[in-house]
C-alpha atoms as a PDB file:
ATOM      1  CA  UNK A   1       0.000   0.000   0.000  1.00  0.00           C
ATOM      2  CA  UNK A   2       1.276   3.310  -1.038  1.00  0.00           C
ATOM      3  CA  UNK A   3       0.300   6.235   0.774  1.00  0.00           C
ATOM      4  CA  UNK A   4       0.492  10.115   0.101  1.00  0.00           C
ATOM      5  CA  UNK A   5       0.357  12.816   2.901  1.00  0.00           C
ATOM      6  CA  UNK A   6       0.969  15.877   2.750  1.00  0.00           C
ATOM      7  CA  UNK A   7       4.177  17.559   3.680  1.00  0.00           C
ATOM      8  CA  UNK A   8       3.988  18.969   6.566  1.00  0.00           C
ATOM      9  CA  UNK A   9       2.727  15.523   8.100  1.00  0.00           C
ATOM     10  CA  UNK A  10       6.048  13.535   6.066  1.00  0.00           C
ATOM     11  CA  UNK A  11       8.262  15.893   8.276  1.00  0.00           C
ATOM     12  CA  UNK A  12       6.302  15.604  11.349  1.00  0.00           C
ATOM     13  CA  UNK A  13       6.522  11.343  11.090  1.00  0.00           C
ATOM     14  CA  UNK A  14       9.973  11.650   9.995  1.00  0.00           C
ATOM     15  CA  UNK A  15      10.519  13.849  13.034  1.00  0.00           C
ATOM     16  CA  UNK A  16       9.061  11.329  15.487  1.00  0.00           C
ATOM     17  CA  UNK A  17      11.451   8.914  14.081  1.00  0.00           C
ATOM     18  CA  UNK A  18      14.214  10.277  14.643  1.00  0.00           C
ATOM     19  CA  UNK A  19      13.267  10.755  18.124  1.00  0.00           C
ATOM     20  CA  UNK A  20      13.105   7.236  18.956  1.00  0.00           C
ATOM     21  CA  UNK A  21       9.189   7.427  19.261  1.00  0.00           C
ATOM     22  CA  UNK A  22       8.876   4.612  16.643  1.00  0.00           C
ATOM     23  CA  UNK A  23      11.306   2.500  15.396  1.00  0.00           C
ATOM     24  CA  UNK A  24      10.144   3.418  11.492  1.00  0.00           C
ATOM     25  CA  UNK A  25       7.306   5.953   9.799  1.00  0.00           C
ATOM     26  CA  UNK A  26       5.466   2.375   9.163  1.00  0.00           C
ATOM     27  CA  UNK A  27       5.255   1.850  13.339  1.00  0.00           C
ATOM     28  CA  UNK A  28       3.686   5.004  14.056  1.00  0.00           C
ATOM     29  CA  UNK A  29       1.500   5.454  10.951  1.00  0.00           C
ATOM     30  CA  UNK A  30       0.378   1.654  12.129  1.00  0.00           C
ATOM     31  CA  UNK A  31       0.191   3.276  15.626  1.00  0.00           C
ATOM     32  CA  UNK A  32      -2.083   6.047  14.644  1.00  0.00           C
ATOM     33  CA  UNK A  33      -4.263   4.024  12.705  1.00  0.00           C
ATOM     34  CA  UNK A  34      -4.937   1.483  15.379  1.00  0.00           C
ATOM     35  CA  UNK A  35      -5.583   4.508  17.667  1.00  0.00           C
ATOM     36  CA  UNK A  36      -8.055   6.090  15.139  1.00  0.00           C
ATOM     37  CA  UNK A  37     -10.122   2.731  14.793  1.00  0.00           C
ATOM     38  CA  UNK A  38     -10.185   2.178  18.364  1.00  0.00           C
ATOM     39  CA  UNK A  39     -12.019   5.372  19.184  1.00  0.00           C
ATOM     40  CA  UNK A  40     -13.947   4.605  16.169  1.00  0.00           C
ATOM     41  CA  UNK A  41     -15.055   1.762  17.855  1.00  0.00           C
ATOM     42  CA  UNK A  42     -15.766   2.888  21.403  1.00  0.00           C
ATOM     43  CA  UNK A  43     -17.762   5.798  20.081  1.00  0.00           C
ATOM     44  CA  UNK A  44     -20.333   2.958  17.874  1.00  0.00           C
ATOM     45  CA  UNK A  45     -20.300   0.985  20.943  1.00  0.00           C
ATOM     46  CA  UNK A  46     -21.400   4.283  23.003  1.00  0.00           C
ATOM     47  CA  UNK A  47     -23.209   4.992  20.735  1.00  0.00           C
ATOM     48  CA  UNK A  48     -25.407   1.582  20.571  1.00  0.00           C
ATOM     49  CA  UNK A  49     -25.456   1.690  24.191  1.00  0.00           C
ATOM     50  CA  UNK A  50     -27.340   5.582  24.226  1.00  0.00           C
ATOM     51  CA  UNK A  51     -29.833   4.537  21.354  1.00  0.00           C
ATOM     52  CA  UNK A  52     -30.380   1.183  23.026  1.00  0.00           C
ATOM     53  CA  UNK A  53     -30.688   2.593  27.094  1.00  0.00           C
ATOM     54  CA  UNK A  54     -32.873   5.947  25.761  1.00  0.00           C
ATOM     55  CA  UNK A  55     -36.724   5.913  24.315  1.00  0.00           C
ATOM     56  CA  UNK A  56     -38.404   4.825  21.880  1.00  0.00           C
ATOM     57  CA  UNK A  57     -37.706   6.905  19.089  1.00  0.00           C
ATOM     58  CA  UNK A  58     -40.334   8.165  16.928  1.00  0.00           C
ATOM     59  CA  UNK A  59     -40.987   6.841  13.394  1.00  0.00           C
ATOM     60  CA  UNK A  60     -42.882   9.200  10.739  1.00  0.00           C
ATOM     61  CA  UNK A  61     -45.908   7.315   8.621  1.00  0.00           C
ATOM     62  CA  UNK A  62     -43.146   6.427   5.636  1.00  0.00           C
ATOM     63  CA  UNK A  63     -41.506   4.294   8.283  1.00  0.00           C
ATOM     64  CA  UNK A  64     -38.573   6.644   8.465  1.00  0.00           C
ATOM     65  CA  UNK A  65     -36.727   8.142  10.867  1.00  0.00           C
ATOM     66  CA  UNK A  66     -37.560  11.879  11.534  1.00  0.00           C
ATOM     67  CA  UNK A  67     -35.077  14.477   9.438  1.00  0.00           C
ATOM     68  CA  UNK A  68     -34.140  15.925  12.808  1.00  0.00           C
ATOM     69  CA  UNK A  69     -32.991  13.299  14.499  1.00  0.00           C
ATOM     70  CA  UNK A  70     -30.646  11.920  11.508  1.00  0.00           C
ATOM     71  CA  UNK A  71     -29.559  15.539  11.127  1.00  0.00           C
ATOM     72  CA  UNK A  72     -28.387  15.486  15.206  1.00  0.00           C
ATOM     73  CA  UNK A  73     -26.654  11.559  14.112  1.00  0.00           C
ATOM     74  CA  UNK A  74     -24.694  13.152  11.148  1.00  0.00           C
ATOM     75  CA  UNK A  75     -23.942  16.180  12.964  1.00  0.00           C
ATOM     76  CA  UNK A  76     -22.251  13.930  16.067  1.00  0.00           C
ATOM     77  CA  UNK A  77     -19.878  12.045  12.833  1.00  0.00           C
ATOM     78  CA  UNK A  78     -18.489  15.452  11.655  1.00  0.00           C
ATOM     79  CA  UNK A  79     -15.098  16.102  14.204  1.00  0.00           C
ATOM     80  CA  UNK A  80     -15.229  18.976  16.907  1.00  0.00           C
ATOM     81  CA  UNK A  81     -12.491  20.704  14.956  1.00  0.00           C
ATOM     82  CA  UNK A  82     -14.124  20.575  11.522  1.00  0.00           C
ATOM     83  CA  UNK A  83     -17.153  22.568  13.541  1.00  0.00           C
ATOM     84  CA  UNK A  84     -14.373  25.479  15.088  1.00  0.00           C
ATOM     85  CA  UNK A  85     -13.418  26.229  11.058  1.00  0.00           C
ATOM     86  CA  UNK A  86     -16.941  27.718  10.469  1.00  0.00           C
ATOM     87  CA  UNK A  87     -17.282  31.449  10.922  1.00  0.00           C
ATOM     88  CA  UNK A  88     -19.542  32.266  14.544  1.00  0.00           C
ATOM     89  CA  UNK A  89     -23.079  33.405  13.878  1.00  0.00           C
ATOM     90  CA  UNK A  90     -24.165  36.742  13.659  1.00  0.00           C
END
């Protein structure tokens, strides 16, 4: 597998390295990814646990979920940091 980043994150790995963080770019690119998946994972499993231990939630005639409540799920998949780049409201 070939991967591309960008720069700034080739010199930041490569700077770990030579730190003795990781023994090679592989290890802590393996590192991070682990890490990434594992939160990935605890947050479905939270999540599961809230939809499971909270109400019933409503269904609209269609069978469907209402809009609002799959706009607050997509909202929770988009990270805190994406939200802080959009300009405050007036």
């Amino acid at each position: 597998m070939t991967i591309h980043l960008p720069e700034d994150l080739e010199r930041s790995i490569r700077a770990e390295v030579l730190s003795g963080h990781f023994a090679s770019e592989d290890d802590l690119v393996a590192a991070a990814v682990r890490d990434y998946l594992g939160r990935q994972q605890e947050q479905a499993h939270q999540d599961t646990a809230a939809a499971s231990a909270t109400d019933v939630r409503p269904v609209t005639p269609s069978g469907r979920r209402p809009l609002w409540e799959r706009a607050a799920e997509l909202r929770k998949s988009i990270p805190e940091e994406e939200w802080a780049k959009l300009p405050a409201p007036c």
